[in-house]
Protein backbone atom coordinates (compact mmCIF):
# COMPACT_ATOMS: atom_id res chain seq x y z
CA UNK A 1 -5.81 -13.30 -19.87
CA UNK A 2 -5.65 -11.37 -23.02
CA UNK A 3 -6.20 -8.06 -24.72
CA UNK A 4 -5.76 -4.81 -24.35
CA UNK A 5 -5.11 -2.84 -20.97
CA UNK A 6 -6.09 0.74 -20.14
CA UNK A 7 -4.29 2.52 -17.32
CA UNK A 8 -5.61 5.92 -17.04
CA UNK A 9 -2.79 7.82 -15.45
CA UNK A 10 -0.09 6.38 -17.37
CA UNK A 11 2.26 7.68 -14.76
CA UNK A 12 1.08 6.10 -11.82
CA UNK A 13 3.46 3.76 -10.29
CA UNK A 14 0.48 1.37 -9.32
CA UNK A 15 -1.12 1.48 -12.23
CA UNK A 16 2.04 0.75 -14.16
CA UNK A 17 2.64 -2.21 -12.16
CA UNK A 18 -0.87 -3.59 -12.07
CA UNK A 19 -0.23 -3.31 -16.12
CA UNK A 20 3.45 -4.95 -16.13
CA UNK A 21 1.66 -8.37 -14.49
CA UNK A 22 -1.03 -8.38 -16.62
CA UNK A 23 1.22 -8.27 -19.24
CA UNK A 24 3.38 -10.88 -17.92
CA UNK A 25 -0.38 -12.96 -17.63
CA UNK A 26 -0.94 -12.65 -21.24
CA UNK A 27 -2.26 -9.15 -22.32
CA UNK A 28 0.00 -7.81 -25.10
CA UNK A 29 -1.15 -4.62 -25.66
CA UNK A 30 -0.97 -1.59 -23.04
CA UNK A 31 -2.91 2.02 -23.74
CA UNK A 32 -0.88 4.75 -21.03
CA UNK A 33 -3.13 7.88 -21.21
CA UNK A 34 -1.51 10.58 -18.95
CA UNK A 35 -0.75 14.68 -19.43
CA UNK A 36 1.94 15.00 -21.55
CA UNK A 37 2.19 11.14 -22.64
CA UNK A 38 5.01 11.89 -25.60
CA UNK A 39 7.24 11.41 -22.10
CA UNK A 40 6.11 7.83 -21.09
CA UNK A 41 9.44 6.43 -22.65
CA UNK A 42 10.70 5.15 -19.85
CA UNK A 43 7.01 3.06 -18.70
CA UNK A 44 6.66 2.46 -22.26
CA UNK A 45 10.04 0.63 -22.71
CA UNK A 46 9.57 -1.56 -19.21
CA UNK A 47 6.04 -2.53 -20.56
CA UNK A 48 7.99 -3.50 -24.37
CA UNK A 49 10.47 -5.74 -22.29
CA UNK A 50 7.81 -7.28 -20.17
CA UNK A 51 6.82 -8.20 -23.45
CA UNK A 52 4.31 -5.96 -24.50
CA UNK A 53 3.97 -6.19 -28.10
CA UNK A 54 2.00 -2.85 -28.48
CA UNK A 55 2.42 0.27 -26.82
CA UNK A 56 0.70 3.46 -27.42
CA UNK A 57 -0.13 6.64 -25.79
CA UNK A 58 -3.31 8.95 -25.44
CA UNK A 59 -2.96 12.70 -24.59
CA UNK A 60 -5.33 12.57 -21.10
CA UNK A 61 -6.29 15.60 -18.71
CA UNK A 62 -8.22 13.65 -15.62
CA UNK A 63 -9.96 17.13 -15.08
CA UNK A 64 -10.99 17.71 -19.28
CA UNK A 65 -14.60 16.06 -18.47
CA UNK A 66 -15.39 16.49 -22.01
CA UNK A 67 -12.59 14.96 -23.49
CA UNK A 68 -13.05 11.45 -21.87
CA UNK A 69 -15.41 10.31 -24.54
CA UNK A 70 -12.28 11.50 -27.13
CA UNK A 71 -10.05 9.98 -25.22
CA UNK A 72 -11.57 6.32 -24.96
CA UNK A 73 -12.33 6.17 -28.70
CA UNK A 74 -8.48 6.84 -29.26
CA UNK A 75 -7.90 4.08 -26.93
CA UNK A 76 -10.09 1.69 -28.56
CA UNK A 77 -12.34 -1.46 -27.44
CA UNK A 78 -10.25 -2.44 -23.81
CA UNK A 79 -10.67 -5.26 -21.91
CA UNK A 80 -8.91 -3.99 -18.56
CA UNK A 81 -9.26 -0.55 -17.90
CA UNK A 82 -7.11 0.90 -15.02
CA UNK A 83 -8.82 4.52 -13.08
CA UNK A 84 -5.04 5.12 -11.13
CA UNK A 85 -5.01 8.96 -11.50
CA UNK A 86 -5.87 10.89 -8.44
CA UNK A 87 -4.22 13.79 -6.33
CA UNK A 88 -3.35 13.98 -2.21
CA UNK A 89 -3.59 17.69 -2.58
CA UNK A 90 -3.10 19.97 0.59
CA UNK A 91 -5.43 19.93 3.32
CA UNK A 92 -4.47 23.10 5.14
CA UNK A 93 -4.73 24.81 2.08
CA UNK A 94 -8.04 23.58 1.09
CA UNK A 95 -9.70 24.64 4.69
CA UNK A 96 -9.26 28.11 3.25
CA UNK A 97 -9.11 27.77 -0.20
CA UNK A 98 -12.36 26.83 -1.94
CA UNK A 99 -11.04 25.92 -5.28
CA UNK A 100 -7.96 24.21 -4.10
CA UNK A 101 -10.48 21.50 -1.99
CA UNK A 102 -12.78 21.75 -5.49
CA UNK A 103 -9.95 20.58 -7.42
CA UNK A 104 -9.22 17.57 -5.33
CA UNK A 105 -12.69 16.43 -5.34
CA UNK A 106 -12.93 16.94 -9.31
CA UNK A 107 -10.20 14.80 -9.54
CA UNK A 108 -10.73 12.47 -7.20
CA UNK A 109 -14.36 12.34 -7.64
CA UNK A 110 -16.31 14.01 -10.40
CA UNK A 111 -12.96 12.82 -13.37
CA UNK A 112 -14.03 9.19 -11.91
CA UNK A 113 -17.58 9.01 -12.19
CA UNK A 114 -17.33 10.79 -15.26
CA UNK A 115 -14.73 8.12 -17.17
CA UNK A 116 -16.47 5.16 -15.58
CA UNK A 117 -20.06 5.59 -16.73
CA UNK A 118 -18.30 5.94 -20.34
CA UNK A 119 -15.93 2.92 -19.83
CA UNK A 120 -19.13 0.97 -18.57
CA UNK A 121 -21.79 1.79 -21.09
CA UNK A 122 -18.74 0.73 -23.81
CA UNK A 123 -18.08 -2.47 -21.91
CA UNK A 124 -21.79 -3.34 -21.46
CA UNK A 125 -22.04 -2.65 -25.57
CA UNK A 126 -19.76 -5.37 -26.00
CA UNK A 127 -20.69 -7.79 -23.07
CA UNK A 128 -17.46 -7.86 -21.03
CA UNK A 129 -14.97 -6.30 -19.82
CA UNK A 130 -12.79 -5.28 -16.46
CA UNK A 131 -12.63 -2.00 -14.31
CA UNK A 132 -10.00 -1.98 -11.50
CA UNK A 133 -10.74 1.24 -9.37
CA UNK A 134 -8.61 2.41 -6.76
CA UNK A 135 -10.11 4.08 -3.79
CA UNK A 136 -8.78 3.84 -0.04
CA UNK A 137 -9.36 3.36 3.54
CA UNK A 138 -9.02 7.20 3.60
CA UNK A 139 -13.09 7.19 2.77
CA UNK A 140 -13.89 4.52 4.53
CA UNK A 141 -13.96 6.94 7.36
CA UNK A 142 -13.22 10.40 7.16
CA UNK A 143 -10.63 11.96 9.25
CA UNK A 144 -10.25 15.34 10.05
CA UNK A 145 -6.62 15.55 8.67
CA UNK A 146 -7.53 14.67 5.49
CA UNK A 147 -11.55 15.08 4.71
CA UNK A 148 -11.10 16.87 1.54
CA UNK A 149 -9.35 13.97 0.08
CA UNK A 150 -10.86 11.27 1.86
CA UNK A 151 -14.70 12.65 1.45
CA UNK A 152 -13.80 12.27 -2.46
CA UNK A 153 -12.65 9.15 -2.01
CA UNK A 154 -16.39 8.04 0.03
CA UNK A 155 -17.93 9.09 -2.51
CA UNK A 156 -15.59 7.44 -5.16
CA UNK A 157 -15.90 4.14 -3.10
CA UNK A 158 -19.48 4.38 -2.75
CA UNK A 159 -19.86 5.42 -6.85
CA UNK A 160 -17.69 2.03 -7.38
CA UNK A 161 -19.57 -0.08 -4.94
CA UNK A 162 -23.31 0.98 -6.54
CA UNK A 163 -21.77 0.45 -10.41
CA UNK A 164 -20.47 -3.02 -9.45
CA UNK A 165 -23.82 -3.96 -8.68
CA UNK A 166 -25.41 -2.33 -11.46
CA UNK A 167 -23.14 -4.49 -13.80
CA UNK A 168 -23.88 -7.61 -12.21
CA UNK A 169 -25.07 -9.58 -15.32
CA UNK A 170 -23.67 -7.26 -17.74
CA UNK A 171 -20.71 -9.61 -18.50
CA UNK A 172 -18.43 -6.61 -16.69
CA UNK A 173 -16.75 -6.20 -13.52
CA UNK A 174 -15.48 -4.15 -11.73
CA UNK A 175 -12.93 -4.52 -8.26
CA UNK A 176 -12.02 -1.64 -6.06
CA UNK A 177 -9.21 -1.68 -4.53
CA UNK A 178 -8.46 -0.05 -0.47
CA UNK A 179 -4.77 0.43 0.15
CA UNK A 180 -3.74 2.21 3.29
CA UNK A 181 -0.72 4.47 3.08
CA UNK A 182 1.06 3.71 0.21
CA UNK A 183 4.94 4.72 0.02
CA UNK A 184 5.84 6.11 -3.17
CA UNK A 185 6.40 9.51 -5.17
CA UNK A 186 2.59 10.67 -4.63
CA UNK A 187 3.83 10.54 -0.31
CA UNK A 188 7.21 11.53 -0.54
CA UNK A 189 8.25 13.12 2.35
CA UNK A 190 5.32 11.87 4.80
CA UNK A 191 5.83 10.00 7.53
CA UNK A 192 4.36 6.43 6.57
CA UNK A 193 1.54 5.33 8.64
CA UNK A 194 1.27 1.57 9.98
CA UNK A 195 0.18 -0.99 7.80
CA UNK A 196 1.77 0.94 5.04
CA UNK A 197 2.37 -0.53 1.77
CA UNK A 198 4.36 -0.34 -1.78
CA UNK A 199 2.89 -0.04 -5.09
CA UNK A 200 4.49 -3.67 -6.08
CA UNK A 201 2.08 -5.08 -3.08
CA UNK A 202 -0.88 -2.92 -3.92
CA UNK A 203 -0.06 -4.36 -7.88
CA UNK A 204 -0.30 -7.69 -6.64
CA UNK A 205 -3.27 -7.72 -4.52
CA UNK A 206 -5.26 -5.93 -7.70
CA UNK A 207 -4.20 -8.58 -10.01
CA UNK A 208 -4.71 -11.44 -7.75
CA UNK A 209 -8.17 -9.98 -6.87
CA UNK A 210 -8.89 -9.29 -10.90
CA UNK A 211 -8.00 -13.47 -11.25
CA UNK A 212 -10.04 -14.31 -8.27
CA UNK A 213 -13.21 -12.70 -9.28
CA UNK A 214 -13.23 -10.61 -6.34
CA UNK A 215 -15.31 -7.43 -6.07
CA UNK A 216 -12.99 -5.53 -3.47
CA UNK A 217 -9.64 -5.59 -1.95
CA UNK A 218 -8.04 -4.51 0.98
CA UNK A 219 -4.29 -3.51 0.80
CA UNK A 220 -2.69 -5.19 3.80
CA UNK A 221 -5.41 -7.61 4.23
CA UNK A 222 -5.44 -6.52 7.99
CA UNK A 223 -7.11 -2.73 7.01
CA UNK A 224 -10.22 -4.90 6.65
CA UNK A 225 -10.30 -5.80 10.11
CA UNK A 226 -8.80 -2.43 11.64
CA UNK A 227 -11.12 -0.48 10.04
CA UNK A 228 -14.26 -2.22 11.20
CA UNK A 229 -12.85 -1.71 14.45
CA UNK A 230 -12.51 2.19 14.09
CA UNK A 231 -15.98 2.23 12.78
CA UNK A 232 -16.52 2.55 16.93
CA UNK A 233 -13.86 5.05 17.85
CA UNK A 234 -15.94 7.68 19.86
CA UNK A 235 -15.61 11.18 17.27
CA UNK A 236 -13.80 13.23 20.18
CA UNK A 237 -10.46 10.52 19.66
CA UNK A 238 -11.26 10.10 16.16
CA UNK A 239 -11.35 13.64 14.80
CA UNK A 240 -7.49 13.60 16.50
CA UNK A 241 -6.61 11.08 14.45
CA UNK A 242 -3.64 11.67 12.29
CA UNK A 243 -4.12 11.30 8.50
């Protein structure tokens, strides 16, 4: 592997991880776009001594639609570009406030579609190129206890699933990732669910997948199965289903 990596949401702890071992695999330069990115020292400095040679930062509001374009020309030509921005947001507050549940599905939805049709008309200009998207089980089948968040993330899996085919050919890929619960800052004080995993795991599974030439990944392996499985679950159990 070389060139440059992208992680859109510089802060993410995934995303940062998924960048560390692809540095550690040969790519040498890292782009961290992220709000307020003249405080990604501390990322910065654990990319430099996973031997990063270059590190640089892009000013980057997810939710500034018409600042993507600016924001990928500051970046430059990329040969791994990272989506691993994204909000949880707050369900009860959502069911009666409209632009609360808006907001999470900009982010989660509309910011996405938006910077990947840019990322993937640039990689198509140049005939390669790699886009690692996170979505989650959460779509795979909406639950009452989270549908704001998890309808954005159906329609963010189902946006990812329709562009991968639509680059087949193209020279560029792209893998989506599914974790389950992941524990780390963006859960902090939820109760993990089963299956649960870390960022370092999720990080691994993304890279491994990125080597394999795999399309998707599940993150544990097992959510593959479980969720076929709930695919059945009469709606009366499932819409008591905890999030």
């Amino acid at each position: 592997m070389s060139g440059t990596v992208l992680v859109l949401g510089g802060r993410s702890e995934i995303g940062l991880e998924v960048a560390l071992r692809l540095v550690r695999r040969g790519h040498r330069k890292v782009v961290l776009a992220a709000r307020r990115s003249g405080e990604l020292d501390e990322p910065a400095e654990r990319l430099r001594a996973a031997r990063a040679t270059e590190v640089s930062r892009v000013e980057f509001d997810a939710d500034d639609l018409d600042d993507h374009a600016r924001v990928l020309d500051e970046a430059g030509p990329v040969d791994v570009a990272v989506t691993a921005f994204g909000i949880l947001g707050d369900q009860a507050r959502a069911e009666s406030d409209a632009a609360h549940a808006v907001r999470i599905v900009h982010t989660d939805y509309l910011a996405h579609v938006n910077v990947l049709t840019l990322l993937a008309q640039r990689m198509r200009e140049r005939g390669s190129g790699t886009l690692l998207v996170f979505s989650s089980v959460a779509g795979v089948r909406v639950r009452r206890a989270n549908y704001v968040y998890g309808s954005a993330k159906a329609g963010l899996d189902g946006f990812a699933s329709g562009l991968a085919d639509a680059l087949v050919g193209s020279g560029v890929r792209l893998v989506t990732v599914r974790p389950g619960f992941v524990i780390g800052r963006m859960t902090t004080g939820m109760d993990p669910a089963p299956w649960s995993s870390t960022p370092d795991q999720v990080a691994d599974a993304a890279v491994r997948a990125i080597e394999r030439g795999r399309r998707e990944v599940w993150v544990p392996g097992i959510l593959r199965w479980v969720f076929a499985a709930m695919r059945f679950v009469p709606q009366p159990i499932w819409r008591r289903m905890p999030r």
